[in-house]
N, C-alpha and C. Protein backbone atom coordinates (compact mmCIF):
# COMPACT_ATOMS: atom_id res chain seq x y z
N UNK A 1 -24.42 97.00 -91.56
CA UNK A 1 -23.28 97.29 -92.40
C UNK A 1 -23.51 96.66 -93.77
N UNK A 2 -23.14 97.07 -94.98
CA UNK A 2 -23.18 97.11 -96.03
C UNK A 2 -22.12 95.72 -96.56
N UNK A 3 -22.55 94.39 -96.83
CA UNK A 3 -22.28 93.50 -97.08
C UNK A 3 -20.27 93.63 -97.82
N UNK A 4 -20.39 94.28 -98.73
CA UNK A 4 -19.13 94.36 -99.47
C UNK A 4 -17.99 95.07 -97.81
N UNK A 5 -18.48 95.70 -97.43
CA UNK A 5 -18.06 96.60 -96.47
C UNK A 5 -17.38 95.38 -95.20
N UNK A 6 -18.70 94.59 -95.11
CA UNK A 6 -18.82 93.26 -93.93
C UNK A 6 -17.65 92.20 -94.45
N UNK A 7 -17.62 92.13 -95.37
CA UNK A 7 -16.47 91.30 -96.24
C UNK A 7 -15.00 91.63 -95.68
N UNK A 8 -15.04 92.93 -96.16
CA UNK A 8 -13.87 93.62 -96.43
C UNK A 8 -13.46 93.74 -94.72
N UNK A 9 -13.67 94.00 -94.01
CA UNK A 9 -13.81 93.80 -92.49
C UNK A 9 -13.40 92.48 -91.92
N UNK A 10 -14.09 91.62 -92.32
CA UNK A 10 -13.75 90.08 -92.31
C UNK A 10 -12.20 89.82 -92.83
N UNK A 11 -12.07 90.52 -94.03
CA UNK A 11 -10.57 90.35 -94.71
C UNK A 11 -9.41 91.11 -93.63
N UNK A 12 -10.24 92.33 -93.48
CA UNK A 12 -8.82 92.74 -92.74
C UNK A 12 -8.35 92.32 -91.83
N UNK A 13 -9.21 91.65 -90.88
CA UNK A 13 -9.19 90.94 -89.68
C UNK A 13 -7.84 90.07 -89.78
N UNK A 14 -8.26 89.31 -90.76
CA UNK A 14 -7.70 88.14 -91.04
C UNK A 14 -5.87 88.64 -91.67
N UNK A 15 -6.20 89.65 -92.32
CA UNK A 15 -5.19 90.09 -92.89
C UNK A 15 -4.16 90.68 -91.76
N UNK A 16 -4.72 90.86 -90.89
CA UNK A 16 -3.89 91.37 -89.26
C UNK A 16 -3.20 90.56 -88.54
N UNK A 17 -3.68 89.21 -88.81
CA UNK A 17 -3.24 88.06 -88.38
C UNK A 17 -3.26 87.79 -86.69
N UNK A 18 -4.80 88.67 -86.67
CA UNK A 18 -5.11 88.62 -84.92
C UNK A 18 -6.66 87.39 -85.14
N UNK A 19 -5.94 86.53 -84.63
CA UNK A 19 -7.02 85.52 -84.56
C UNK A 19 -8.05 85.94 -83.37
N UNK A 20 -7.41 86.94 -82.42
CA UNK A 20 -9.30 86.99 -81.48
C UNK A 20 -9.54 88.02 -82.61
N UNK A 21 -9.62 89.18 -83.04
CA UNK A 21 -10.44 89.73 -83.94
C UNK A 21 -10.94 88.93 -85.19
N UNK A 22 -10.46 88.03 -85.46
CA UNK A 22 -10.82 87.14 -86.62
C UNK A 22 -12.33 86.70 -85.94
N UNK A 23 -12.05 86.02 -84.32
CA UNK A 23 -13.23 85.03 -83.83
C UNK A 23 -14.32 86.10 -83.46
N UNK A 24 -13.98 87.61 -83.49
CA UNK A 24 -15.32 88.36 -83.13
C UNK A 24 -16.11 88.30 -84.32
N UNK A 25 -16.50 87.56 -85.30
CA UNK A 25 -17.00 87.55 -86.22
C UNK A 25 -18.13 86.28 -85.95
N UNK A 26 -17.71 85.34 -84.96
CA UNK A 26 -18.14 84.06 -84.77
C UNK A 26 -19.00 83.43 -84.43
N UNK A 27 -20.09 82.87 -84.29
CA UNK A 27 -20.59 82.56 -83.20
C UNK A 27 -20.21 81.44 -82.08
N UNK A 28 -20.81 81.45 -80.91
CA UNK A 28 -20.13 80.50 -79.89
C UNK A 28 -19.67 79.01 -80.38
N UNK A 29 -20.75 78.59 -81.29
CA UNK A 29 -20.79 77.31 -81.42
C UNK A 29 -20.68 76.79 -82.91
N UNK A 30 -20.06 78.13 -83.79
CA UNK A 30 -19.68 77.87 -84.83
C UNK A 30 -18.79 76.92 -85.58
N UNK A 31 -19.15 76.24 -86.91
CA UNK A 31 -18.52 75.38 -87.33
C UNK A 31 -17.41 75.84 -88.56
N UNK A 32 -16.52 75.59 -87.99
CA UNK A 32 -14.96 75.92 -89.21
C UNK A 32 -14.30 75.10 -90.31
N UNK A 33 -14.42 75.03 -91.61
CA UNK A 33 -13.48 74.16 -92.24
C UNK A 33 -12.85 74.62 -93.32
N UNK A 34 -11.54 74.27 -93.34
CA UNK A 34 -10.59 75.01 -94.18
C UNK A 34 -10.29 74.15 -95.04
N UNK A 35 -10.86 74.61 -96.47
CA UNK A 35 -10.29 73.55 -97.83
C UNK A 35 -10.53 72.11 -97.46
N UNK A 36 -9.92 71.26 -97.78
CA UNK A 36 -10.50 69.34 -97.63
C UNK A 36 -10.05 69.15 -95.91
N UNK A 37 -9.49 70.70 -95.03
CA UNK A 37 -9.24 69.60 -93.28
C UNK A 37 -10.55 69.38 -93.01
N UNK A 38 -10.14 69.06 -92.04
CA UNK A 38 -11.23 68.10 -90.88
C UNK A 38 -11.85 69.87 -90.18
N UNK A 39 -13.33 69.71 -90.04
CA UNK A 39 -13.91 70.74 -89.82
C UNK A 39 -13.50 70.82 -88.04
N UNK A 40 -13.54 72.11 -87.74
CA UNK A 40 -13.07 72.62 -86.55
C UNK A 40 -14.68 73.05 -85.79
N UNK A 41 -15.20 72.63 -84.47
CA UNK A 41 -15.98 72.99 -83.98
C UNK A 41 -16.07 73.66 -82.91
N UNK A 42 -16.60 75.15 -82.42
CA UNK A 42 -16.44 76.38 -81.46
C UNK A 42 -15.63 77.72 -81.48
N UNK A 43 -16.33 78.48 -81.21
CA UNK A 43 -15.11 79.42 -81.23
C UNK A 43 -13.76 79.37 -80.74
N UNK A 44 -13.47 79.06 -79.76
CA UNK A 44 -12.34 79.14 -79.34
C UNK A 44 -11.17 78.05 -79.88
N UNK A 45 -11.95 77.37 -80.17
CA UNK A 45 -11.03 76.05 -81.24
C UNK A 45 -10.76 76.45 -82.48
N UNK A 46 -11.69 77.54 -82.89
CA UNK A 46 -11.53 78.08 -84.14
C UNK A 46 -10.54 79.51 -84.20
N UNK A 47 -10.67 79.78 -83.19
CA UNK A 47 -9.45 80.84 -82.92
C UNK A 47 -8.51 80.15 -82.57
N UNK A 48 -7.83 79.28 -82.09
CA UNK A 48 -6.24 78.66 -81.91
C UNK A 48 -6.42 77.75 -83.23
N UNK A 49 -6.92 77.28 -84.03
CA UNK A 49 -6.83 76.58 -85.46
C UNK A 49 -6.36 77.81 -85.85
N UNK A 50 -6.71 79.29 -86.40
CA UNK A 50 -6.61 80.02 -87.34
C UNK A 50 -5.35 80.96 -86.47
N UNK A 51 -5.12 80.58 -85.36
CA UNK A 51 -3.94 81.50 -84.84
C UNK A 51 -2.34 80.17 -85.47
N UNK A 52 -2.67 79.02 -85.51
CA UNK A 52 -1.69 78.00 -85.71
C UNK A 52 -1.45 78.44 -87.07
N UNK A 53 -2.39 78.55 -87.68
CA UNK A 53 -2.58 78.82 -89.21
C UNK A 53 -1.77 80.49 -89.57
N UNK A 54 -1.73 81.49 -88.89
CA UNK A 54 -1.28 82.52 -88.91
C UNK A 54 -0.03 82.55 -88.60
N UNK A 55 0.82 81.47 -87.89
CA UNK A 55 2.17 81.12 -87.84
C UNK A 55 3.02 80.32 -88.71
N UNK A 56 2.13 79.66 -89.62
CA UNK A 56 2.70 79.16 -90.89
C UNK A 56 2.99 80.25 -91.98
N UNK A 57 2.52 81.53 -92.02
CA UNK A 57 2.44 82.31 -93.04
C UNK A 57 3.19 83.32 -92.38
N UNK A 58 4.15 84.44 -93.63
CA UNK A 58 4.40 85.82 -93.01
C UNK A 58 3.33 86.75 -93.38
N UNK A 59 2.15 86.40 -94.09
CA UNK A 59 0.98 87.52 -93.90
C UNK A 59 0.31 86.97 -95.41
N UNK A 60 -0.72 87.75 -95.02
CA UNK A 60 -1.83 87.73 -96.57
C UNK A 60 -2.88 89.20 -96.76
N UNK A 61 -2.81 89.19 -97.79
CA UNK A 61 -3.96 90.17 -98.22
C UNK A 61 -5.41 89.92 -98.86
N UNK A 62 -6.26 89.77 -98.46
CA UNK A 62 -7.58 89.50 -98.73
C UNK A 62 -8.17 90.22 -100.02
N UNK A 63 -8.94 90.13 -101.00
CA UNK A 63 -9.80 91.16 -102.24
C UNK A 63 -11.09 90.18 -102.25
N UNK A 64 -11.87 91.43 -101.82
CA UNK A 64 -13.92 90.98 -102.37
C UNK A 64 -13.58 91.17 -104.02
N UNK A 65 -13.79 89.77 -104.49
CA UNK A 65 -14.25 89.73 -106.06
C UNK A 65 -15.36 89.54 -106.46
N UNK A 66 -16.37 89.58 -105.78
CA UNK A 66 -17.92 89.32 -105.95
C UNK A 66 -18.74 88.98 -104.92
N UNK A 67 -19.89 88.82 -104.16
CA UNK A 67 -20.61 88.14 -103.04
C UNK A 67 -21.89 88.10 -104.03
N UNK A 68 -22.63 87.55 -103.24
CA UNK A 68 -24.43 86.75 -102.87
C UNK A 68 -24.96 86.90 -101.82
N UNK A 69 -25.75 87.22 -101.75
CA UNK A 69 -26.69 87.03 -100.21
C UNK A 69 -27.70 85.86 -100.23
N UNK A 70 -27.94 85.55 -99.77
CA UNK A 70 -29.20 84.59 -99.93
C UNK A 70 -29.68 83.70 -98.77
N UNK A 71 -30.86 84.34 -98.30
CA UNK A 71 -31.61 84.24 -97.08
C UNK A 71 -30.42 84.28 -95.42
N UNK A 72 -30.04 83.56 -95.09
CA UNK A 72 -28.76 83.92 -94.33
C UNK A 72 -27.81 83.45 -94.48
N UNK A 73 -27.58 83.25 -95.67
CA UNK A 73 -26.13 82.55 -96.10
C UNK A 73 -25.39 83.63 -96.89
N UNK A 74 -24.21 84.19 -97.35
CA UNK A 74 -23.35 84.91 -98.01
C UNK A 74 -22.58 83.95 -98.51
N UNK A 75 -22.50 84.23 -99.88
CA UNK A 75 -20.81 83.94 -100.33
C UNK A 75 -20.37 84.42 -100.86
N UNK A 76 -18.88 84.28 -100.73
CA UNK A 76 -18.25 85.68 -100.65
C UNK A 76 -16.89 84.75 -101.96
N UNK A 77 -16.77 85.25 -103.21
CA UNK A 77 -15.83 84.80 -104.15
C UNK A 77 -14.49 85.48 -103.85
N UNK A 78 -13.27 85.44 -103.45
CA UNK A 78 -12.44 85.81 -103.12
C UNK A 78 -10.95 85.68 -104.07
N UNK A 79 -10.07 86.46 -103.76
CA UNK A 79 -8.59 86.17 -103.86
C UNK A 79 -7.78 86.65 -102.79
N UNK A 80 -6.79 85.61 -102.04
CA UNK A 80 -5.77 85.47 -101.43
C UNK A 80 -4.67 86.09 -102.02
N UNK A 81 -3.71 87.20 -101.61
CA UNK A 81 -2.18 87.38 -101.94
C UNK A 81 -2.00 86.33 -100.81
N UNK A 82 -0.98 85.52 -100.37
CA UNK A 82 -0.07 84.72 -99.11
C UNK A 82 1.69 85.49 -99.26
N UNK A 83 1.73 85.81 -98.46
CA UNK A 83 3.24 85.47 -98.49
C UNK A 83 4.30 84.94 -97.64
N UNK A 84 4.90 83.72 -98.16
CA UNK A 84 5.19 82.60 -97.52
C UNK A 84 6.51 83.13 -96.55
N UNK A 85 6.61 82.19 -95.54
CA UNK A 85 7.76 82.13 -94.26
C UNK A 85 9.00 82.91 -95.38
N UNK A 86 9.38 82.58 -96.16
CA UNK A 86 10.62 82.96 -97.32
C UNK A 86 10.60 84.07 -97.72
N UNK A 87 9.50 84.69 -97.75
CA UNK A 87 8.93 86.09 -98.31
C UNK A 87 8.56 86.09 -99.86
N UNK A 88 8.28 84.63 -100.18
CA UNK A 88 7.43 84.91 -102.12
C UNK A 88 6.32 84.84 -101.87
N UNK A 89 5.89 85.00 -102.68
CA UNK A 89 4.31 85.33 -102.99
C UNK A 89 3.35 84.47 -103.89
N UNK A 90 2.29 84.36 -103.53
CA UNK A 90 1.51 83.07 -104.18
C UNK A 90 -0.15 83.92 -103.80
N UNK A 91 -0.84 83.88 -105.07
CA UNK A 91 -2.07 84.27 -105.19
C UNK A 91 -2.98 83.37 -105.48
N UNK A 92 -4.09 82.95 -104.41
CA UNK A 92 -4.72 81.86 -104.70
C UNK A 92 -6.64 82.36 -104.73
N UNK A 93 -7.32 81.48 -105.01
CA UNK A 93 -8.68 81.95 -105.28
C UNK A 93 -9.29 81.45 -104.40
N UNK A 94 -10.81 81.62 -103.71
CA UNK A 94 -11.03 81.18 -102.90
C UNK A 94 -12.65 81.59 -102.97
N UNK A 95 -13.56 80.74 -102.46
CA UNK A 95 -15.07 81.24 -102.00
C UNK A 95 -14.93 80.41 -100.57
N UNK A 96 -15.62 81.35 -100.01
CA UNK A 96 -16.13 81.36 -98.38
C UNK A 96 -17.93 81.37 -98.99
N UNK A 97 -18.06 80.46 -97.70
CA UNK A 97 -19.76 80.31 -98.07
C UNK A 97 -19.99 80.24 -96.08
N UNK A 98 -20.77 81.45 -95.85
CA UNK A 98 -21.13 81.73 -94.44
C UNK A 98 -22.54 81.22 -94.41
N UNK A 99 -22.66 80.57 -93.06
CA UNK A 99 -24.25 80.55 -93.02
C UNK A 99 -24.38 81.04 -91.51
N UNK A 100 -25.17 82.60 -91.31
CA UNK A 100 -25.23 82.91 -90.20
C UNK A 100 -26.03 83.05 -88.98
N UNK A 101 -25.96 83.33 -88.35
CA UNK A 101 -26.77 83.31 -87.04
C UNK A 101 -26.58 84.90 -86.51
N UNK A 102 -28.05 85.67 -87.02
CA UNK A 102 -28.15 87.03 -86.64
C UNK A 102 -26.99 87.72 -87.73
N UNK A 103 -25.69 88.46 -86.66
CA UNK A 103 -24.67 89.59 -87.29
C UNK A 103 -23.14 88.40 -87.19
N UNK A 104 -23.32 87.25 -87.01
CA UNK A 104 -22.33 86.50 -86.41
C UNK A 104 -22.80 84.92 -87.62
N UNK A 105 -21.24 84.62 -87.43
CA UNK A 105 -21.10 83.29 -88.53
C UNK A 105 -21.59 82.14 -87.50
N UNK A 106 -22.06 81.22 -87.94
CA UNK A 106 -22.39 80.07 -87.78
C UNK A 106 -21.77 79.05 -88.30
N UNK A 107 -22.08 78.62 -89.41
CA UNK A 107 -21.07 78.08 -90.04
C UNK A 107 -20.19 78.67 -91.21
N UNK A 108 -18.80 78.27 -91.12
CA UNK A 108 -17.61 79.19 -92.25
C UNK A 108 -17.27 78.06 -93.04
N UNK A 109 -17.52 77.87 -94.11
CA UNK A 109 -16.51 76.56 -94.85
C UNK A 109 -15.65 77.77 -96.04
N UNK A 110 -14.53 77.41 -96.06
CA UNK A 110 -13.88 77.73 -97.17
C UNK A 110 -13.38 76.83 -98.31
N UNK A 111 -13.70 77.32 -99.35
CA UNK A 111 -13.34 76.20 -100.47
C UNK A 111 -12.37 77.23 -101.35
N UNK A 112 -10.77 76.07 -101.26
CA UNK A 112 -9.94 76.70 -101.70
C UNK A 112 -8.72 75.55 -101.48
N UNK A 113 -7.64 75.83 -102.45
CA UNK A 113 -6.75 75.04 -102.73
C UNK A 113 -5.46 75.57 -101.94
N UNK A 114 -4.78 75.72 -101.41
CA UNK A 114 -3.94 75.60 -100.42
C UNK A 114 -2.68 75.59 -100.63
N UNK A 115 -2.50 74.31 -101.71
CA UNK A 115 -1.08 73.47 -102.56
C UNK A 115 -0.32 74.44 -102.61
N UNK A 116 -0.48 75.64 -103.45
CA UNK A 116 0.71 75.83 -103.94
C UNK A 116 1.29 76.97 -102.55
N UNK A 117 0.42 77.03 -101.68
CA UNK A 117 1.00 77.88 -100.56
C UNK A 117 1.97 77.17 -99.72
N UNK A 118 1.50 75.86 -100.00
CA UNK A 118 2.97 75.19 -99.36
C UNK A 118 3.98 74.40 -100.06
N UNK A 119 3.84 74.80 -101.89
CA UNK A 119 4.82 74.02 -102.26
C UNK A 119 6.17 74.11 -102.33
């Protein structure tokens, strides 16, 4: 699949707010960390982290603003719509930097600011 395509797939997932389709992206023993938390280790820890995380929010919309490839790492420059428990809206920026194993993530770190989604 065509990287922008693989992205955009990744987004919708997420944008569905089905954390097992989020973790079919994963690998078994993949490492998770969201903005400055404490990194999350395995799939299945990483699917109830990002399902806890999907109950703080009433939804989000994902946009590919650019990627990289480079040897098996992607990163992927992003923007977040959120829209909060209240129903406003907050647009935040974001890069995901994947390092993978085969068609499946290995490690996911996201670097991204958070704040104003919960201010």
């Amino acid at each position: 699949m065509e990287t922008r395509k693989w992205l955009e797939s990744i987004g919708s997932s997420i944008d569905s707010l089905d954390a097992g389709k989020f973790a079919e992206f994963l690998t078994d023993d993949c490492v998770f960390r969201f903005g400055n938390q404490p990194e999350v280790n395995g799939k299945q820890a990483t699917k109830d982290y990002v399902a806890a995380f999907f109950g703080m929010i009433g939804g989000c919309r994902h946009k590919v603003v650019d990627f990289f490839v480079k040897d098996n790492s992607i990163v992927w420059q992003g923007e977040v719509l959120y829209t909060r428990k209240d129903g406003n809206k907050v647009n935040i920026n974001f890069v995901n930097v994947f390092h993978m194993s085969g068609n499946l993530i290995k490690d996911y770190l996201i670097y991204i600011d958070n704040g104003p989604l919960f201010a």
